[in-house]
Protein backbone atom coordinates (compact mmCIF):
# COMPACT_ATOMS: atom_id res chain seq x y z
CA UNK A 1 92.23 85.84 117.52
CA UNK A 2 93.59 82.55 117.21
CA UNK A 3 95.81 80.63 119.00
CA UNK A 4 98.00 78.32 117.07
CA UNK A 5 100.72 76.11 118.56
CA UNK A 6 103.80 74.33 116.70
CA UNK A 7 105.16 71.23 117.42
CA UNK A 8 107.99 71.21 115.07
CA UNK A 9 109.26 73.66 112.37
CA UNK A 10 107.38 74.89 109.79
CA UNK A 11 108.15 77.02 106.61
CA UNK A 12 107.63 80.32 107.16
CA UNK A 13 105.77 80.86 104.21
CA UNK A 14 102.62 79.41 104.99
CA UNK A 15 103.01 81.27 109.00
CA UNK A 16 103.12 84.43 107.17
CA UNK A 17 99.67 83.30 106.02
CA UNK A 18 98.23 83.28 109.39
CA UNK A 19 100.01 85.56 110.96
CA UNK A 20 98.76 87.96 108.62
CA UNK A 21 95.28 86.98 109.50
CA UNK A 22 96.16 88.19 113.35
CA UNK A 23 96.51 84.54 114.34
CA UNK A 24 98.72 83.86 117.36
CA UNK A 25 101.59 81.38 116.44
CA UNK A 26 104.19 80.12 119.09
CA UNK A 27 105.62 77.19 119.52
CA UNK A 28 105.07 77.37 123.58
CA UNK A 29 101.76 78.11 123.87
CA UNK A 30 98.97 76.91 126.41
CA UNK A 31 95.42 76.40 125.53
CA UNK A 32 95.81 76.57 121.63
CA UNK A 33 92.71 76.87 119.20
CA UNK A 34 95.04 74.36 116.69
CA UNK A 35 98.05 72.34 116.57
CA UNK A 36 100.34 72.18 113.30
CA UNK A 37 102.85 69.18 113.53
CA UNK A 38 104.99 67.28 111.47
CA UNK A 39 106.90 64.38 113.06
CA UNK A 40 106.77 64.88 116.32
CA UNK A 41 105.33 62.34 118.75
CA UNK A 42 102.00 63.21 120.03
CA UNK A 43 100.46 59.77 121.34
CA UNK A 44 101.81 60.69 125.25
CA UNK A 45 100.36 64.62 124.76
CA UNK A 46 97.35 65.91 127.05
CA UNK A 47 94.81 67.54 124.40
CA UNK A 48 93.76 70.77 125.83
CA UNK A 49 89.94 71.33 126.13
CA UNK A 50 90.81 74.65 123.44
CA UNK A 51 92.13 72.45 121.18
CA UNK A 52 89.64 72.03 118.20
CA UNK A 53 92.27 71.00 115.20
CA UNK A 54 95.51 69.47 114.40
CA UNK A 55 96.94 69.54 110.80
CA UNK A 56 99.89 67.54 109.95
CA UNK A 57 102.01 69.26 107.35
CA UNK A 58 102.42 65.67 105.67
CA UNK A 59 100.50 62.67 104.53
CA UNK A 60 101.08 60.07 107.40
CA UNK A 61 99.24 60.56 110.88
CA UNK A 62 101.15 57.61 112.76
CA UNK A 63 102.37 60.14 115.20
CA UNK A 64 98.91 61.61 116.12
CA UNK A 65 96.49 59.78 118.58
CA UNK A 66 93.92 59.88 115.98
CA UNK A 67 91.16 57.92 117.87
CA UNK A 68 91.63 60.12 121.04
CA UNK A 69 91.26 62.91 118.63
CA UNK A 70 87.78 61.99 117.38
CA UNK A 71 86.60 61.11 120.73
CA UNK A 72 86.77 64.80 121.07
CA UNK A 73 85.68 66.43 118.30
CA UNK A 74 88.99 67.52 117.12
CA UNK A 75 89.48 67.34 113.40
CA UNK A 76 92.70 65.82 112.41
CA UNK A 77 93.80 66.96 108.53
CA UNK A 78 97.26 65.98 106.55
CA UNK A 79 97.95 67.18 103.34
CA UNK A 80 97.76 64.39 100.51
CA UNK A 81 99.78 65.55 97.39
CA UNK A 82 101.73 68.95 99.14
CA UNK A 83 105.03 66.74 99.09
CA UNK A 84 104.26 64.11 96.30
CA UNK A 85 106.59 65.52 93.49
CA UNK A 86 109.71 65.10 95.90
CA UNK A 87 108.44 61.82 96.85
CA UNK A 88 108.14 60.68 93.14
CA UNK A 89 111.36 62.36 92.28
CA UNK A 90 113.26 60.57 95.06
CA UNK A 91 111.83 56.89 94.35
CA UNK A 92 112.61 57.69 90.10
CA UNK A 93 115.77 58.21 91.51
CA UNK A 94 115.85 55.24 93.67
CA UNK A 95 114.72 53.32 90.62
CA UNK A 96 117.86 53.82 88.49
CA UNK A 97 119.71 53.51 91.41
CA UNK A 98 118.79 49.93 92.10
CA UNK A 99 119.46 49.10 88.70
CA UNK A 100 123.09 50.98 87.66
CA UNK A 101 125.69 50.81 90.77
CA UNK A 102 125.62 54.54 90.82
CA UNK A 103 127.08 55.17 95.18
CA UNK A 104 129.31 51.96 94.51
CA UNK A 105 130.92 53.26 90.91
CA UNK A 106 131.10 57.03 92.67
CA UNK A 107 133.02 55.44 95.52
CA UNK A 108 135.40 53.40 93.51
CA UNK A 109 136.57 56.28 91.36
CA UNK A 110 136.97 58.37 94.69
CA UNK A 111 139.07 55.54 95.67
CA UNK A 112 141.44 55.91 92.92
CA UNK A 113 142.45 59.29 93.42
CA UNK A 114 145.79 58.38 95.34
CA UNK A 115 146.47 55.39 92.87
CA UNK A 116 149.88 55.72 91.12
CA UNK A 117 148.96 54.02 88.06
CA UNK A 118 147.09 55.40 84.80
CA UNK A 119 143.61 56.19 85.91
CA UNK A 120 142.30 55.67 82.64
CA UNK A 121 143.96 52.31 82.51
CA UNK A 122 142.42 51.30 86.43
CA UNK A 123 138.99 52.51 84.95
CA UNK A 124 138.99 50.56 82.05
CA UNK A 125 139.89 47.53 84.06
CA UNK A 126 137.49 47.85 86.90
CA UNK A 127 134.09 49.38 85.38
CA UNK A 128 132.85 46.18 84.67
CA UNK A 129 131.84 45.37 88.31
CA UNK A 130 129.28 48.14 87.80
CA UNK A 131 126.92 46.87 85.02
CA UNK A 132 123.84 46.80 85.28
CA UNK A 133 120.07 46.45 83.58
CA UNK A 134 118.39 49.35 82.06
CA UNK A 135 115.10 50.15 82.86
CA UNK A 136 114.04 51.11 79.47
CA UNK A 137 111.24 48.24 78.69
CA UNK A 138 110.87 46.42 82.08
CA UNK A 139 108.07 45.80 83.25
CA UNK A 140 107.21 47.76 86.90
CA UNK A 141 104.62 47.62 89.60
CA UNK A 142 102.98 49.71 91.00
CA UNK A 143 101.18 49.44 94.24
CA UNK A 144 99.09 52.15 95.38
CA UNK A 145 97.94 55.05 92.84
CA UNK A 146 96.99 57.81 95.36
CA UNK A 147 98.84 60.99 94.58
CA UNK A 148 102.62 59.74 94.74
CA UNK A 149 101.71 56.37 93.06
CA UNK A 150 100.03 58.09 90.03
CA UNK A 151 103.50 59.90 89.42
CA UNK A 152 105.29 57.55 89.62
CA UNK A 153 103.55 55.57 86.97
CA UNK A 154 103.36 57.87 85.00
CA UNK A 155 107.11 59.52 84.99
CA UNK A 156 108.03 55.95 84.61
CA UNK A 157 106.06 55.05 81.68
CA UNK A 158 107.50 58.54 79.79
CA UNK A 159 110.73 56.83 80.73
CA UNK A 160 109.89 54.11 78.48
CA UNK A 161 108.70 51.13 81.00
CA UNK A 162 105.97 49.04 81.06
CA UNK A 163 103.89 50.04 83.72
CA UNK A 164 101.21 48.34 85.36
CA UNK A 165 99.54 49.55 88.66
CA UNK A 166 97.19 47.84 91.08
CA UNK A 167 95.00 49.84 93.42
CA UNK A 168 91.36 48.30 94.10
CA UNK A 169 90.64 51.89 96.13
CA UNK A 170 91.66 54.10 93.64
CA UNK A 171 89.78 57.46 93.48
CA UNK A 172 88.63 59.51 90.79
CA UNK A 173 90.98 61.94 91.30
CA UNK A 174 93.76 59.73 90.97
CA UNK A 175 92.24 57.96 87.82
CA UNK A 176 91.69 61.08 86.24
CA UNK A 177 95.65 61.87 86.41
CA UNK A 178 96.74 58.44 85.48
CA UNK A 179 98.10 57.90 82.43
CA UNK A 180 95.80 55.48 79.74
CA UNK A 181 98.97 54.00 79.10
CA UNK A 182 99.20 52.58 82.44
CA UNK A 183 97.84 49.21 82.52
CA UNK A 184 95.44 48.05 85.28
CA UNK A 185 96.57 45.11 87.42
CA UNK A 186 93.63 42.13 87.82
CA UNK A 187 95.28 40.87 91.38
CA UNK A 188 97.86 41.98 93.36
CA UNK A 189 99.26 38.53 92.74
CA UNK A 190 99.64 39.06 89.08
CA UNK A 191 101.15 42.04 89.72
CA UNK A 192 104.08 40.69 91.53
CA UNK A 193 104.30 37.45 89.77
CA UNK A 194 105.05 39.71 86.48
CA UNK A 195 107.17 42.90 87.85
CA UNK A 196 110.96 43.17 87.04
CA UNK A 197 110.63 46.01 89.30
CA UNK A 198 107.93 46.78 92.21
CA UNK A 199 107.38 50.23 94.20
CA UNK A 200 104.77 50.45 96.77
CA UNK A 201 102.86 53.88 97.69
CA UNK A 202 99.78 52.80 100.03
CA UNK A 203 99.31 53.95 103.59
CA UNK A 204 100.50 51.55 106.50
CA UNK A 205 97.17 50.72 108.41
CA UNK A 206 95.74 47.28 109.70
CA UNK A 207 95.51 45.98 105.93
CA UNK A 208 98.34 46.79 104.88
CA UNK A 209 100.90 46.20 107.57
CA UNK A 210 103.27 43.13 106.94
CA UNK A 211 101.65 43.24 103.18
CA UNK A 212 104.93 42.21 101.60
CA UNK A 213 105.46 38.89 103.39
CA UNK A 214 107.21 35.04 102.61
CA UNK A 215 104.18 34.57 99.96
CA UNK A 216 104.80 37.73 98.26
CA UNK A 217 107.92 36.72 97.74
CA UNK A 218 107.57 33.42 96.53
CA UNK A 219 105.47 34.70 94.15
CA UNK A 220 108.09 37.75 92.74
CA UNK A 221 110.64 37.18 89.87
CA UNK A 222 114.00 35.93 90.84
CA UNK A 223 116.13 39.45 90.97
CA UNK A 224 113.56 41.74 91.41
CA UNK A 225 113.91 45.56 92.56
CA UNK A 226 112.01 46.32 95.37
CA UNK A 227 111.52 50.23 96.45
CA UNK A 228 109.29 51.12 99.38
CA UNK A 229 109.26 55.08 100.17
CA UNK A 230 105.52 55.07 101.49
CA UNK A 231 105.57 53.82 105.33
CA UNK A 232 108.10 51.16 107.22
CA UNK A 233 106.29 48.20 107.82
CA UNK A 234 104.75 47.67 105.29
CA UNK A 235 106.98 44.35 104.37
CA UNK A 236 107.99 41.90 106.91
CA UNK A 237 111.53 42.76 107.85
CA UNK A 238 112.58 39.19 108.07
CA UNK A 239 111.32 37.85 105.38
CA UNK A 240 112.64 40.78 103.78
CA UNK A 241 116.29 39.76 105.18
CA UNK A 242 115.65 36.16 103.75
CA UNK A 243 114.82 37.48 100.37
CA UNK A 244 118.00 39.64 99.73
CA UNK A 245 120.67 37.04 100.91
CA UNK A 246 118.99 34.93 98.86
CA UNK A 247 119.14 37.60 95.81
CA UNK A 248 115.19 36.88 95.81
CA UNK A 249 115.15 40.55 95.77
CA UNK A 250 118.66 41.75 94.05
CA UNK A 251 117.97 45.50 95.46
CA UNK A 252 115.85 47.08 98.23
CA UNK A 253 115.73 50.69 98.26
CA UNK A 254 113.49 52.61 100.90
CA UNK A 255 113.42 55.76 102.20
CA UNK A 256 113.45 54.11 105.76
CA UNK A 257 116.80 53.20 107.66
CA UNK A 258 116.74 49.77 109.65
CA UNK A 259 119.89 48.54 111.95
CA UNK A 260 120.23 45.17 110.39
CA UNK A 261 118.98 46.16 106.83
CA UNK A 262 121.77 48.51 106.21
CA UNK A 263 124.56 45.96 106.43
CA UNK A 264 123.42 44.64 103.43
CA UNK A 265 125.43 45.70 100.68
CA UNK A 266 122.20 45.12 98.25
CA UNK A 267 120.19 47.43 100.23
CA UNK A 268 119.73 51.02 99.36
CA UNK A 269 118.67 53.59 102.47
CA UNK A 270 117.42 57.22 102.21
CA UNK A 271 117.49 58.89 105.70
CA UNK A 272 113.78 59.43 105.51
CA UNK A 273 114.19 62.20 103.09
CA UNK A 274 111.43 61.44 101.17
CA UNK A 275 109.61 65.54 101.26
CA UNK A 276 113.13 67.03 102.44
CA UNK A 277 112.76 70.17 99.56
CA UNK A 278 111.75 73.61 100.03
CA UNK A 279 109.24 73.25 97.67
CA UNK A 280 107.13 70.64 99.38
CA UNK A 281 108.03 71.81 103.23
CA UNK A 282 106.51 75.28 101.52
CA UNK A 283 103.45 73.77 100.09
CA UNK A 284 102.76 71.48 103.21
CA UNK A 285 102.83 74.48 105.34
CA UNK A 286 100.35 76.40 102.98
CA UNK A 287 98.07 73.77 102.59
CA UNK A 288 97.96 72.92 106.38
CA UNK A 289 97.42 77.13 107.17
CA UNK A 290 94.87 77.31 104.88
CA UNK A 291 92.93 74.04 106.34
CA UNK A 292 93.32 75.48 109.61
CA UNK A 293 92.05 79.05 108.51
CA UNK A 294 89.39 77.58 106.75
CA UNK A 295 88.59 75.17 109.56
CA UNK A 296 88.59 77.81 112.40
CA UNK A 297 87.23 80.44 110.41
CA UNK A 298 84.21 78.87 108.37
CA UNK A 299 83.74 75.36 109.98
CA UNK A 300 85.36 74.05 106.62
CA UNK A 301 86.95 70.74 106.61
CA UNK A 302 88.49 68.82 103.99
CA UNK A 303 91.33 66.24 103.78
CA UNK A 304 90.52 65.01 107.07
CA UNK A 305 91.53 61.42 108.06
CA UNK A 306 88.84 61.21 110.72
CA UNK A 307 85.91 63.88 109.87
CA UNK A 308 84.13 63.93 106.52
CA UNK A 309 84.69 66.63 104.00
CA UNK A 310 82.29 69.11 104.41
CA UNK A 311 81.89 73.01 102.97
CA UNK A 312 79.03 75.48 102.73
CA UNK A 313 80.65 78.66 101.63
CA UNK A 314 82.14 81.17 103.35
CA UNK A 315 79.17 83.51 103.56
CA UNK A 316 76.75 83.70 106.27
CA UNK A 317 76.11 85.74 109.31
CA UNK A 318 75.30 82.95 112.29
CA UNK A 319 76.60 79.70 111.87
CA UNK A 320 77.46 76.46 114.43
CA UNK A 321 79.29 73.61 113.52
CA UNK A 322 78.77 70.21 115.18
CA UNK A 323 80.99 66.69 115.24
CA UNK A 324 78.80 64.01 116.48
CA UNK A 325 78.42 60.33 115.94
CA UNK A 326 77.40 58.76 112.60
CA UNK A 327 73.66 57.64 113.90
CA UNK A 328 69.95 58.14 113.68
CA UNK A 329 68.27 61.36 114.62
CA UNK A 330 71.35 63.30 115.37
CA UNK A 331 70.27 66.33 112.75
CA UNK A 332 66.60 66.05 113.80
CA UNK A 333 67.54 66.40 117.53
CA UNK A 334 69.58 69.26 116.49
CA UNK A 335 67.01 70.74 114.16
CA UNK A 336 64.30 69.83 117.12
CA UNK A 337 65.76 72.10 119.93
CA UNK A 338 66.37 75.01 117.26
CA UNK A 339 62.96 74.92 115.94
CA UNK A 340 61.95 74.47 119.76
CA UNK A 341 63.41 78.22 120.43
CA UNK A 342 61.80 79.70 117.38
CA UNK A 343 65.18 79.87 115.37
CA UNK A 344 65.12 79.13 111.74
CA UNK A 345 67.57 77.53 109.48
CA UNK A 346 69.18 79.26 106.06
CA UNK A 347 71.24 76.76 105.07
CA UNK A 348 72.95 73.41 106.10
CA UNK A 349 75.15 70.39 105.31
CA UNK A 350 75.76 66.84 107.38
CA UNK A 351 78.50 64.43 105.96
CA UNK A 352 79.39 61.40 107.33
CA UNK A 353 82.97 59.30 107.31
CA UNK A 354 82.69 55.78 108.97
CA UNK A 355 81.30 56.28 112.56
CA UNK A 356 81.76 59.96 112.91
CA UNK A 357 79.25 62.76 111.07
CA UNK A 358 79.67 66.69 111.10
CA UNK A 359 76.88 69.50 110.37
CA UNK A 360 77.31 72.87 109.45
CA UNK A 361 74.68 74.68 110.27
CA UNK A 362 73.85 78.72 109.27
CA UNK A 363 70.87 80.57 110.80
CA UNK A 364 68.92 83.72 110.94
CA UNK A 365 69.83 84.88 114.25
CA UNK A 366 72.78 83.94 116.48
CA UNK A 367 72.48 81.24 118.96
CA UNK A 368 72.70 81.82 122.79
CA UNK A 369 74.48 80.55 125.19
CA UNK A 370 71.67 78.15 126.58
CA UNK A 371 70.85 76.75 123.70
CA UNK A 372 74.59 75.73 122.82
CA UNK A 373 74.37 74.53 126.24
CA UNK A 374 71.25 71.92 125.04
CA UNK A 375 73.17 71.07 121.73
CA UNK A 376 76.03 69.91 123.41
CA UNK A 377 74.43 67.93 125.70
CA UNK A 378 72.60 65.51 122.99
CA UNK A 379 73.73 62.16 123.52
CA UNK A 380 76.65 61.03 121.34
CA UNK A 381 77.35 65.03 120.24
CA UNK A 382 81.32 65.25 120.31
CA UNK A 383 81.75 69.04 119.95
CA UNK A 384 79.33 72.08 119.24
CA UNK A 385 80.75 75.45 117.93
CA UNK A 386 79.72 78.81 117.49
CA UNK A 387 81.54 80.73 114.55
């Protein structure tokens, strides 16, 4: 059956899934069918010839060589909205933080406890270094509505802030789940030029790296709250720095420790602990078992960050699967050298995603060996299997 290797620790709930499937799970294994991973490193790993997916129990895919990957043919999945209620929990919590001195009011009370005076009396006298604003009617941004994002809005809004979000890439999905009381931001620039509070939920890539830098700032409200718990860098740590001394920004909360930022006594860090629950470690590892099943099993993929979606059932009796590059005459080839050995087609899909395609294909009869042999050899064909 098979063979699927670990790189770090994964609930057991969604092993027992597999393993009840006869799948082999270990986490020293040689020659594995599939990888699940969650933060481990994999940029320096050798990807053994066997290997044919990797599913990160997780959104982000920073730690997987992703371009190696599709070079190939290995389909690289995450799981988008498995751990987005803890996220959204975590950054609702963040948001109250920033605005009432919860950790400094906790610690000053501790710090009482071997005062001789009236406690009452020291309390009275010293809770007024803790005020601060509400968030009842202010006015927050939102940057990013992908899964998290859209929670966030919306628990937000039942809160009872103004809520605006800004996402030019939103999907339907997402849009279907938003609240209509959320407001739709024209620019990004009028987003932050109007925010008491902004909280920013978009994936660190190319575009967005640095996104939050000196003009974002200049353009944000004198004693704004600032909460990033999507990816570090996606605001320029120094002009970050210059921001918060200069009370720019009067809080930053993040779910992402930095040496110099956590000196700050206005700064506010998580130890990345952003999908620490049992509830989404459980359904990250369910979601990522049953992409792999699915995947191995039926050629299946969806919420790939490489490879298209693609599905045609789980019913057939002779099937091949085939990652290739997104160009001309790759499915007539294919079709070509079947038709060539007299076998016919039931059913079949191609999708494509940027420069990489994928084809499911079903047929009457199995395919041999030599004619796997031809498929793989087309020019530009990544990987050909037979399920």
């Amino acid at each position: 059956m098979y063979r699927i290797r670990l790189l770090n620790k994964i609930s057991p709930k969604g092993l027992e899934f597999l393993e009840k499937r006869g799948y082999c799970i270990s986490q020293n294994m040689d020659n594995p069918d599939a990888i699940i991973v969650r933060s481990f490193p994999m940029h320096e790993m050798e990807l053994p010839q066997s290997l044919k997916a990797i599913a990160r129990a997780g959104a982000g895919v920073n730690n997987i060589p992703v371009d190696k990957c599709s070079e190939k043919g290995i389909v690289v999945f995450n799981t988008p909205g498995a751990n987005a209620n803890a996220v959204k929990e975590l950054t609702i919590l963040a948001l109250l933080m920033s605005s009432r001195k919860v950790v400094e009011s906790i610690m000053w009370s501790k710090s009482l406890s071997g005062s001789s005076e009236d406690i009452k009396s020291l309390i009275e006298k010293g809770k007024g270094k803790f005020v601060g604003p509400e968030i009842k009617g202010k006015k927050l941004g939102v940057i990013g509505l992908g899964s998290v994002g859209v929670m966030v809005a919306n628990a937000a809004h039942s809160l009872g802030m103004e809520v605006e979000g800004y996402d030019p890439y939103i999907s339907i999905d997402s849009a279907w789940g938003l609240s209509r009381s959320i407001k739709k931001a024209e620019s990004l620039r009028g987003l932050l030029e109007g925010s008491d509070y902004i909280t920013l939920h978009v994936p660190l890539m190319d575009s967005t790296r640095n996104m939050i830098d000196s003009k974002a700032f200049k353009l944000m409200k004198r004693g704004v709250r600032l909460l990033n718990f999507s990816r570090d860098g996606l605001i320029d740590k120094d002009e970050l720095m210059k921001a918060l001394k200069e009370r720019i920004v009067e809080v930053y909360a993040t779910d992402f420790p930095d040496v110099e930022l956590i000196k700050l006594d206005n700064v506010i860090s998580f130890p990345h602990i952003g999908a620490s629950t049992l509830e989404s470690e459980e359904n990250c590892a369910l979601m990522t078992s049953n992409q792999i099943k699915c995947f191995l099993e039926w050629g299946t993929i969806k919420n790939s960050v490489n490879f298209p979606n693609c599905d045609l059932g789980n019913m057939f009796n002779n099937r091949i699967t085939l990652a290739h590059l997104n160009i001309p005459n790759m499915v007539g080839q294919t079709t070509g050298i079947l038709a060539s050995r007299g076998i016919n087609i039931d059913n079949m899909i191609n999708k494509s995603k940027d420069k990489l395609a994928y084809t499911i294909i079903d047929t009457d009869d199995r395919i041999p060996e030599n004619v796997l042999k031809r498929l793989e050899g087309i020019d530009s064909m990544l990987r050909v299997r037979r399920l």
